[in-house]
C-alpha atoms as a PDB file:
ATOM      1  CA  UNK A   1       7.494  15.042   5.262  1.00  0.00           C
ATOM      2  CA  UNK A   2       5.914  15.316   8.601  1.00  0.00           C
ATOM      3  CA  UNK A   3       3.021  13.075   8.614  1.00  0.00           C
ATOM      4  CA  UNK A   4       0.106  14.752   8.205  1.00  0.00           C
ATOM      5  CA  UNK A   5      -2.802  12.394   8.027  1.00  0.00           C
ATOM      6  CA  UNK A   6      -4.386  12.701  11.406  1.00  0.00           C
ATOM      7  CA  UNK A   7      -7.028  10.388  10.050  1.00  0.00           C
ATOM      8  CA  UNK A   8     -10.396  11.989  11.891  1.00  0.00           C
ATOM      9  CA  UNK A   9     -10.051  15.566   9.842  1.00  0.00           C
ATOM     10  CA  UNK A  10      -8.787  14.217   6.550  1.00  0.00           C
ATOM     11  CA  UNK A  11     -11.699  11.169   6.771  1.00  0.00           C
ATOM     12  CA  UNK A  12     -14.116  13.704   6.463  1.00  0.00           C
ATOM     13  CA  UNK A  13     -11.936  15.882   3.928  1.00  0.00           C
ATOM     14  CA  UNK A  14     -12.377  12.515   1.748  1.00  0.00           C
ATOM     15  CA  UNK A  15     -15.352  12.502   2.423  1.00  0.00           C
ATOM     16  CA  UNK A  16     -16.717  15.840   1.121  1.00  0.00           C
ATOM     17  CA  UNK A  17     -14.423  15.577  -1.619  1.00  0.00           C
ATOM     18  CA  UNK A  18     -15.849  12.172  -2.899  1.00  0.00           C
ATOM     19  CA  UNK A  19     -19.375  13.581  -2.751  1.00  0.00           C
ATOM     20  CA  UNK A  20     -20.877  14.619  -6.926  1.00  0.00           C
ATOM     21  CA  UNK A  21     -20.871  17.665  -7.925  1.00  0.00           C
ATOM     22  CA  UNK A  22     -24.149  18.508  -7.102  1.00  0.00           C
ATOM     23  CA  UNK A  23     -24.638  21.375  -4.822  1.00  0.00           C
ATOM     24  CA  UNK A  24     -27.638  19.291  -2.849  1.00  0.00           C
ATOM     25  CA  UNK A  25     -25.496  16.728  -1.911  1.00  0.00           C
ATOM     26  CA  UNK A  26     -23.198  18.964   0.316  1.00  0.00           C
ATOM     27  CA  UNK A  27     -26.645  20.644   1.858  1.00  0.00           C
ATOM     28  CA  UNK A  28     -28.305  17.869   2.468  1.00  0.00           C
ATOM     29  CA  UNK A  29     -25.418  17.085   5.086  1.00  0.00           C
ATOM     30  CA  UNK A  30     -25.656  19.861   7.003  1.00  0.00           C
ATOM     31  CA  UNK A  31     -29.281  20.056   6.903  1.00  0.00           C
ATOM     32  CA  UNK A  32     -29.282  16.863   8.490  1.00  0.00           C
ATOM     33  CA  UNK A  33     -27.507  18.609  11.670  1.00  0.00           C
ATOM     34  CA  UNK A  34     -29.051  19.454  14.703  1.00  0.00           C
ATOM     35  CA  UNK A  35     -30.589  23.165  14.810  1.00  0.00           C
ATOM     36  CA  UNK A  36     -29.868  23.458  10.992  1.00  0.00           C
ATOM     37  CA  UNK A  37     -31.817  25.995   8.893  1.00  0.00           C
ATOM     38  CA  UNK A  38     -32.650  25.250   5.027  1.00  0.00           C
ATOM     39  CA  UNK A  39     -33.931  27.799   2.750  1.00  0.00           C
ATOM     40  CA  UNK A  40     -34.320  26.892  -0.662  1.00  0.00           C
ATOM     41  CA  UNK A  41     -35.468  29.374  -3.539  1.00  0.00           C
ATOM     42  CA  UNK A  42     -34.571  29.123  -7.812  1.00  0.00           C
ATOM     43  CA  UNK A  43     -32.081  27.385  -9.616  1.00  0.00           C
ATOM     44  CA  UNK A  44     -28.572  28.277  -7.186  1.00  0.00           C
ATOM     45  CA  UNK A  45     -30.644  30.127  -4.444  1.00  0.00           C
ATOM     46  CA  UNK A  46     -30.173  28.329  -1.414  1.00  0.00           C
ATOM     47  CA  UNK A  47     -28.404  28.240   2.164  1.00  0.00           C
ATOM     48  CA  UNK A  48     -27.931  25.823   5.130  1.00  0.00           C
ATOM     49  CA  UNK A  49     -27.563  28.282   8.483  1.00  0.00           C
ATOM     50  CA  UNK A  50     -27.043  26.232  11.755  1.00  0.00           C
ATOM     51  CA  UNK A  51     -26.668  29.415  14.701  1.00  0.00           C
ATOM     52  CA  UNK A  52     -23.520  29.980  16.707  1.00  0.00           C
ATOM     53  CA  UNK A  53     -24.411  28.590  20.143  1.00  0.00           C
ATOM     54  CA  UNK A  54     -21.243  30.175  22.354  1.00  0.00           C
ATOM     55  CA  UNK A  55     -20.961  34.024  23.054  1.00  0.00           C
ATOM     56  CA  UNK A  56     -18.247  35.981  21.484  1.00  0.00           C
ATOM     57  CA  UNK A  57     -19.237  33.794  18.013  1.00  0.00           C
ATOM     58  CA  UNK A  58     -17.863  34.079  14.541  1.00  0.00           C
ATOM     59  CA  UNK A  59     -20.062  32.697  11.461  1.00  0.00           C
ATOM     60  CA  UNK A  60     -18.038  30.080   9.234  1.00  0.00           C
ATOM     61  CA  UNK A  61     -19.245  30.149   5.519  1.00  0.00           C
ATOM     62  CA  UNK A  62     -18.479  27.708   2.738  1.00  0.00           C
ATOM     63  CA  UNK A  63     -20.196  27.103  -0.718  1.00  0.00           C
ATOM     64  CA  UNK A  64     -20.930  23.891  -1.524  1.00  0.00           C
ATOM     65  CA  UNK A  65     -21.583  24.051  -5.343  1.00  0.00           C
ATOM     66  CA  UNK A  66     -18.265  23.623  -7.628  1.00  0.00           C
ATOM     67  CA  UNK A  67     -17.836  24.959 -10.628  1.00  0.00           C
ATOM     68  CA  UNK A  68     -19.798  21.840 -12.285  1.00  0.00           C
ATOM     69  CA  UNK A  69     -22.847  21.593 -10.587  1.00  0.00           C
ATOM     70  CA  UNK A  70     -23.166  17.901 -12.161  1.00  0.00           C
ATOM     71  CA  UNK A  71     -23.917  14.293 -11.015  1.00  0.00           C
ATOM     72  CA  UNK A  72     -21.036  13.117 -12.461  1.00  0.00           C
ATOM     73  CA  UNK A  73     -19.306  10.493  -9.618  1.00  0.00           C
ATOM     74  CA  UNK A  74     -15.567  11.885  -8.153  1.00  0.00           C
ATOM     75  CA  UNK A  75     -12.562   9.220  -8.484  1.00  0.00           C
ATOM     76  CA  UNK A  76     -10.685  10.251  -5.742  1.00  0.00           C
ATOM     77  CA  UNK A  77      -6.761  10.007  -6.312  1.00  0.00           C
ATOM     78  CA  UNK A  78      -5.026  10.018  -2.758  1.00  0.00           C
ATOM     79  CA  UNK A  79      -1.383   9.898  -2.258  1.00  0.00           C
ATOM     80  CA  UNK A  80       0.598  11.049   1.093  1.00  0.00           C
ATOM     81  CA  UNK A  81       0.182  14.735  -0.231  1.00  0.00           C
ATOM     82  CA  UNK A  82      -2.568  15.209  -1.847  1.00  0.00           C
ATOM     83  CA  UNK A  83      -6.274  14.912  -3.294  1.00  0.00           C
ATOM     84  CA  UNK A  84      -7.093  14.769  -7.045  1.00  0.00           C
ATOM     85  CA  UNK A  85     -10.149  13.429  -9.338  1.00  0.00           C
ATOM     86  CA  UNK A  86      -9.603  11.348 -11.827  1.00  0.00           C
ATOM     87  CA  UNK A  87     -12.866  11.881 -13.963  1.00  0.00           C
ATOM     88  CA  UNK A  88     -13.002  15.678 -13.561  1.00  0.00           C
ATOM     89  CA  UNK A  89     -12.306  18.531 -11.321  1.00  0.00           C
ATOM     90  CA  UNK A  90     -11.906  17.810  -7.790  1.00  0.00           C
ATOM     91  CA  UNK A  91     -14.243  20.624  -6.488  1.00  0.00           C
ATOM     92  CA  UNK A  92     -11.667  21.603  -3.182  1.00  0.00           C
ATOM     93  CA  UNK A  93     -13.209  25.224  -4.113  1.00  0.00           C
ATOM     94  CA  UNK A  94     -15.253  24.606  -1.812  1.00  0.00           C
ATOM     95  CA  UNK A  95     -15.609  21.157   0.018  1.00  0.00           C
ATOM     96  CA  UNK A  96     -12.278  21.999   1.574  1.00  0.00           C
ATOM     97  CA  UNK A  97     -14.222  25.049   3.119  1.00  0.00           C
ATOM     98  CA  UNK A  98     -17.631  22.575   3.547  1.00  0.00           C
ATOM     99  CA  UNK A  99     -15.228  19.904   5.486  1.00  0.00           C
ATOM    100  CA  UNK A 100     -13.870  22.953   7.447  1.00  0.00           C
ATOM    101  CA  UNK A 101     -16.899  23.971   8.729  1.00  0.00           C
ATOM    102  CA  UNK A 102     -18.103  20.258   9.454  1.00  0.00           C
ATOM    103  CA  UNK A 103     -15.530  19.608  11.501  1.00  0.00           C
ATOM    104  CA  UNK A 104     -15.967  23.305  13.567  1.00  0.00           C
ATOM    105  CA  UNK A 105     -19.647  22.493  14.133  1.00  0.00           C
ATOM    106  CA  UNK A 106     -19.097  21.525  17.689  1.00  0.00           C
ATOM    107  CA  UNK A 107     -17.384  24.727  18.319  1.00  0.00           C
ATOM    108  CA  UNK A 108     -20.149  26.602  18.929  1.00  0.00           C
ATOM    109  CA  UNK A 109     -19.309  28.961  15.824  1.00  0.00           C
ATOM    110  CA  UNK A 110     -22.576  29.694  13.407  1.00  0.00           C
ATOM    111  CA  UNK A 111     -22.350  27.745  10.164  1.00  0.00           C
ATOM    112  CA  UNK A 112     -23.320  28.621   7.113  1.00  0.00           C
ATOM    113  CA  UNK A 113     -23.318  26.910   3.729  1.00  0.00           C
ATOM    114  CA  UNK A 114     -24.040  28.753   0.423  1.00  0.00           C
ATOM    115  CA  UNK A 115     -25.117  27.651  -2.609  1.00  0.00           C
ATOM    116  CA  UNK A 116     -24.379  29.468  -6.479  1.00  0.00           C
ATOM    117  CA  UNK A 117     -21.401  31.012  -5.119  1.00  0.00           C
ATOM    118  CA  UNK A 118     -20.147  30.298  -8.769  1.00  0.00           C
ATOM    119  CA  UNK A 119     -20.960  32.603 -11.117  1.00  0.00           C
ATOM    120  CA  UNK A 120     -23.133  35.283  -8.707  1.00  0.00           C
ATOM    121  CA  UNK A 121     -23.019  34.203  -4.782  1.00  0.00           C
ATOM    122  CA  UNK A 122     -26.848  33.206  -6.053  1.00  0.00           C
ATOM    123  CA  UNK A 123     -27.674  31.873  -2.518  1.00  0.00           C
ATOM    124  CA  UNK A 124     -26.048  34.861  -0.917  1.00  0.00           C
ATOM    125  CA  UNK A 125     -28.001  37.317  -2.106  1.00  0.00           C
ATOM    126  CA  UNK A 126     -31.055  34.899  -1.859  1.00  0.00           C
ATOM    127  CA  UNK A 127     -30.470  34.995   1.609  1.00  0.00           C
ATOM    128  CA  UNK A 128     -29.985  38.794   1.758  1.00  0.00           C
ATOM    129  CA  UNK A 129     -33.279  39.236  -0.250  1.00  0.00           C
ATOM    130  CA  UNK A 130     -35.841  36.772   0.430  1.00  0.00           C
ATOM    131  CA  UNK A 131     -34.791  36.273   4.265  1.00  0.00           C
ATOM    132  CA  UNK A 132     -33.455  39.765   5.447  1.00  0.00           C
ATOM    133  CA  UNK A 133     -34.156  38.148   9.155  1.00  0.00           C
ATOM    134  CA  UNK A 134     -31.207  35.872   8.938  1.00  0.00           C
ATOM    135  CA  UNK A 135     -29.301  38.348   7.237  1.00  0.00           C
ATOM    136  CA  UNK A 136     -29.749  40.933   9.859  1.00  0.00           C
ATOM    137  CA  UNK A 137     -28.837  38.230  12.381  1.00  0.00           C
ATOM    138  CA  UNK A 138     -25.811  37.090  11.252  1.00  0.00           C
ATOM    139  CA  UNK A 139     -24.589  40.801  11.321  1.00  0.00           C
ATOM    140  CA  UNK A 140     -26.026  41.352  14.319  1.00  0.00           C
ATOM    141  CA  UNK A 141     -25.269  38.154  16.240  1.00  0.00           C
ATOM    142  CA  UNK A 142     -21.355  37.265  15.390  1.00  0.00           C
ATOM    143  CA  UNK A 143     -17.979  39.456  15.907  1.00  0.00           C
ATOM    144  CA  UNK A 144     -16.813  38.866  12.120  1.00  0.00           C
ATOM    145  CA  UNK A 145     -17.208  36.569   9.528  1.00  0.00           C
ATOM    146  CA  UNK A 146     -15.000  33.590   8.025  1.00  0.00           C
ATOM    147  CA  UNK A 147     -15.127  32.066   4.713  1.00  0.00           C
ATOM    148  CA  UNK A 148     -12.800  28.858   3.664  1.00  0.00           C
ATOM    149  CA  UNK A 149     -12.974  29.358  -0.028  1.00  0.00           C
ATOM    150  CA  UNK A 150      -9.300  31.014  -1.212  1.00  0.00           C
ATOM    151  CA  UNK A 151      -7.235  28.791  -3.176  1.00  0.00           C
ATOM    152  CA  UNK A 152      -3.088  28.095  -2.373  1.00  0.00           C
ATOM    153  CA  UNK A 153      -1.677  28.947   1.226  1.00  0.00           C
ATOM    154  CA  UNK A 154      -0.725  31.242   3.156  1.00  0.00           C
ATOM    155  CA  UNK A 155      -3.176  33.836   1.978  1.00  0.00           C
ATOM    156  CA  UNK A 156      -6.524  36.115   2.788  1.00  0.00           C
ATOM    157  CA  UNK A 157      -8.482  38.675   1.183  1.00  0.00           C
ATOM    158  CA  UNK A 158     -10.887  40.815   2.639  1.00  0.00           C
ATOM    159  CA  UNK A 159     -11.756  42.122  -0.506  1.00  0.00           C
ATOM    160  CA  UNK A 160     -13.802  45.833   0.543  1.00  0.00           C
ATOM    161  CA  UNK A 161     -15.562  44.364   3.866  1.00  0.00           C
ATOM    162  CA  UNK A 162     -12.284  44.323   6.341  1.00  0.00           C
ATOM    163  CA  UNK A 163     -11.395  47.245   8.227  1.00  0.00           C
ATOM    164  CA  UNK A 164      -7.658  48.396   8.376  1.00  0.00           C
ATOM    165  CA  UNK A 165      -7.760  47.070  12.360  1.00  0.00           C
ATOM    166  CA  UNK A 166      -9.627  43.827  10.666  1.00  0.00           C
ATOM    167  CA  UNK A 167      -6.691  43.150   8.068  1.00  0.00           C
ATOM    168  CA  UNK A 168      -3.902  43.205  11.133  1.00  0.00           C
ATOM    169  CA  UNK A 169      -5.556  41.472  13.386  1.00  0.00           C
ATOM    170  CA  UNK A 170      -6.020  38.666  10.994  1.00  0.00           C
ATOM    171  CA  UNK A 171      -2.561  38.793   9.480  1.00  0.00           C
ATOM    172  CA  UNK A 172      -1.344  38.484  13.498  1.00  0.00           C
ATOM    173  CA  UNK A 173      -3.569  35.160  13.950  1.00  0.00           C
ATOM    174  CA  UNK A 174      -3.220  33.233  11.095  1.00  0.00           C
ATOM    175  CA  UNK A 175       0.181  34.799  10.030  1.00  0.00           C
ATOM    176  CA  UNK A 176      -1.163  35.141   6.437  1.00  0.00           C
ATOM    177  CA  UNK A 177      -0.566  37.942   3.904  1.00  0.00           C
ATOM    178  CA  UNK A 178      -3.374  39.835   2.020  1.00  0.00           C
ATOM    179  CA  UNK A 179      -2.099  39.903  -1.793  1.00  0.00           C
ATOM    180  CA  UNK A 180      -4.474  42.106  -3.217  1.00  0.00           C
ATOM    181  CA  UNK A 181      -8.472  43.014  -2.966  1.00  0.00           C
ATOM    182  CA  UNK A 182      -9.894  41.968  -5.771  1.00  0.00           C
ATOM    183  CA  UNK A 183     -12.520  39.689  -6.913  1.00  0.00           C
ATOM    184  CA  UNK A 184     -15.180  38.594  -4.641  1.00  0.00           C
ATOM    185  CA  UNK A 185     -17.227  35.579  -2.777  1.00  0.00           C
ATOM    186  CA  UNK A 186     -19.652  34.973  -0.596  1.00  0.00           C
ATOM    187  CA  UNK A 187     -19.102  37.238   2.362  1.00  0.00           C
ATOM    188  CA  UNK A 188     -18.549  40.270   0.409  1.00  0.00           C
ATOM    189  CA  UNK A 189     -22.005  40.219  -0.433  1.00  0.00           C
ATOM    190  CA  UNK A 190     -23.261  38.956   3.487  1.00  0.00           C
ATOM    191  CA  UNK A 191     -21.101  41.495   5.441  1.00  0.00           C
ATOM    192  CA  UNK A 192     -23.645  44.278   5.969  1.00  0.00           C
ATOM    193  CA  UNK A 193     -22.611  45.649   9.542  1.00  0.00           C
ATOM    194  CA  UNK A 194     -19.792  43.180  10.426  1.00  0.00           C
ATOM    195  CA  UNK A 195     -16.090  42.744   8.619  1.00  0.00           C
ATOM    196  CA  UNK A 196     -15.290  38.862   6.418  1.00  0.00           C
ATOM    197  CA  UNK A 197     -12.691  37.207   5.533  1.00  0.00           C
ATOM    198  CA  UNK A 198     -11.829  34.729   2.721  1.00  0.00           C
ATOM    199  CA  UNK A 199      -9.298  32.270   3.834  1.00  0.00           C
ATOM    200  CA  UNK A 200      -7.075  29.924   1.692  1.00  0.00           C
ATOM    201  CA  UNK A 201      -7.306  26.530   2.315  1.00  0.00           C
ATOM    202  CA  UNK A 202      -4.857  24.814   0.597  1.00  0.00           C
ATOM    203  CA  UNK A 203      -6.330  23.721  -3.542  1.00  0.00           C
ATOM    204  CA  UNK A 204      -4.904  24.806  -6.244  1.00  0.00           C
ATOM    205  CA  UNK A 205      -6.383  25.223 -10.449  1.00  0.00           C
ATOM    206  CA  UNK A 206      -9.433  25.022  -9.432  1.00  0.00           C
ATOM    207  CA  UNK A 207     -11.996  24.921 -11.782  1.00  0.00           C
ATOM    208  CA  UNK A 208      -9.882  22.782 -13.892  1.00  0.00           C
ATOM    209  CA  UNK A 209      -9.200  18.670 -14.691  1.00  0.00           C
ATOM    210  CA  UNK A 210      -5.460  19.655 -12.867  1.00  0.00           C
ATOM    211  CA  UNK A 211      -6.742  20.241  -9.779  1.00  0.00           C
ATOM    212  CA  UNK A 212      -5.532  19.281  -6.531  1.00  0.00           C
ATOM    213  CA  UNK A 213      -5.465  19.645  -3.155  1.00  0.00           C
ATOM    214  CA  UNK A 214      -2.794  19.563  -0.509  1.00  0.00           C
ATOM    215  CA  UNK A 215      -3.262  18.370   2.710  1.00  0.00           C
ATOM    216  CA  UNK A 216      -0.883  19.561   4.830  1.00  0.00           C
ATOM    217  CA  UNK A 217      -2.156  23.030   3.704  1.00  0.00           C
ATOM    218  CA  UNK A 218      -5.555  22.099   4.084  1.00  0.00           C
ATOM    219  CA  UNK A 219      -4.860  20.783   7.680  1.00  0.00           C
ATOM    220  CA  UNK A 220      -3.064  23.946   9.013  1.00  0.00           C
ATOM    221  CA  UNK A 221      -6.282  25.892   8.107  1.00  0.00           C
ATOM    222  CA  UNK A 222      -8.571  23.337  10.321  1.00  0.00           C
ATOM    223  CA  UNK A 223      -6.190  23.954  12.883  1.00  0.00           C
ATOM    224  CA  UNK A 224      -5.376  27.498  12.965  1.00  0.00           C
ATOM    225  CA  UNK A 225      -8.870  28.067  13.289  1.00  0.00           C
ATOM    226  CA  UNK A 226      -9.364  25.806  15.657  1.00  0.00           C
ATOM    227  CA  UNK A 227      -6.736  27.497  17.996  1.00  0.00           C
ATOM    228  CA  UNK A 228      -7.821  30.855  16.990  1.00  0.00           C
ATOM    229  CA  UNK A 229     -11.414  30.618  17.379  1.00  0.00           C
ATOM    230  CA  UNK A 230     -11.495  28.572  20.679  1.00  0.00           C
ATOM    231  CA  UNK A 231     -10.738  32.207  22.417  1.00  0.00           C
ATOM    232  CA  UNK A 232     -12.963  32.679  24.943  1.00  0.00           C
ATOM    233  CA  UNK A 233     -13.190  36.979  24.170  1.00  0.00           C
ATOM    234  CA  UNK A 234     -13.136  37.233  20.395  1.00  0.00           C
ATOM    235  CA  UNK A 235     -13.321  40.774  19.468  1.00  0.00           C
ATOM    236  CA  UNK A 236     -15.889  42.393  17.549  1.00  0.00           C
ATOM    237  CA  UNK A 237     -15.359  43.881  14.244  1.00  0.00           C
ATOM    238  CA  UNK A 238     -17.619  46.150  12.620  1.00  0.00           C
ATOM    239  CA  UNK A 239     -17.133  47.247   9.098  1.00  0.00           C
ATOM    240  CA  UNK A 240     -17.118  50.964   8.495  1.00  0.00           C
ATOM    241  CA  UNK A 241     -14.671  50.978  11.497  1.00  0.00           C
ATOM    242  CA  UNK A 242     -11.462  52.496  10.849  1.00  0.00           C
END
């Protein structure tokens, strides 16, 4: 196998991954950044929004709760391929997407990070409800949306906020297929006025003891985006387009 490790991305891969599986943990990271945003409501209601800084910008979203929202310390297993936990889940869905985003956040992209995805995209509609500001912003602000949160490779979803012209052009950029448009995250409840996307990002089982997470997958996302997003005239998408 080609080797994959470039050691900058995949130290702070390891590093999200290693974190518990406490939602605050992952938030308190990116709250720590420069220009960062933290709203905070119930139990699962909360966000971390740091604003796109470039023109032409595209918002990033990740969740950083797992399915066990628990204290519980990870035991990272590494090997030349992959990530796995020994004492639980590993929680890839979503600190892959969390690490993703961390290591866009000098790209000049907006940022945001989600909590209570699980079980209702809780800090979604948190943000939707008790902050309609930001949420008008980031569908006024930003040509489409991005969300690192789909398990395997090779794959997005678009779910019912992607226009037909959204679909191709992001089939032509990341050369990904769209297997269905079912099910939901994060974005299908923030994209008002703008179109999302859900992007894999290479874990598999989540939400089980078995998972794990490849890296080589995981690093093709990072740098797909990286290429994709670093165009200077990103088009604008909006969603009832046809």
């Amino acid at each position: 196998m080609e080797n994959c490790c470039n050691e900058a991305p995949f130290a702070v891969l390891r590093e999200f991954l290693a974190l518990p599986h406490n939602a605050n943990a992952v938030l308190e990271k990116f709250a720590a950044l420069p220009n960062a945003v933290r709203k905070t409501g119930g139990p699962k209601e909360g966000f971390v929004y740091i604003p796109g800084t470039r023109e032409n910008a595209v918002l990033l979203v990740a969740h950083a709760d797992t399915r066990y929202d628990k204290e519980q310390p990870v035991e990272l297993i590494e090997d030349e391929d992959t990530f796995r936990n020994s004492n639980d889940l590993l929680g890839g869905d979503d600190r892959a997407g969390c690490a993703v985003c961390r290591l866009m956040l000098n790209s000049g992209h907006g940022i945001l990070i989600t909590d209570g995805e699980e079980g209702g995209a809780f800090g979604s509609e948190f943000l939707k409800r008790v902050h309609p500001e930001i949420f008008s912003e980031i569908n006024r602000k930003y040509q489409f949306m991005i969300q690192i949160d789909r398990c395997g490779t090779g794959e997005f979803k678009c779910y019912n906020v992607g226009s037909e012209a959204f679909r191709s052009y992001v089939a032509e950029k990341t050369g990904f297929s769209e297997p269905d448009r079912l099910r939901s995250t994060d974005v299908v409840h923030l994209c008002r006025d703008i179109c999302g996307v859900n992007l894999a990002c290479g874990y598999y089982k989540e939400h089980t003891d078995e998972e794990y997470l490849v890296k080589k997958e995981w690093l093709h996302t990072l740098e797909l985006l990286k290429v994709w997003l670093a165009d200077e005239n990103l088009p604008k998408f909006v969603l009832d387009e046809n």
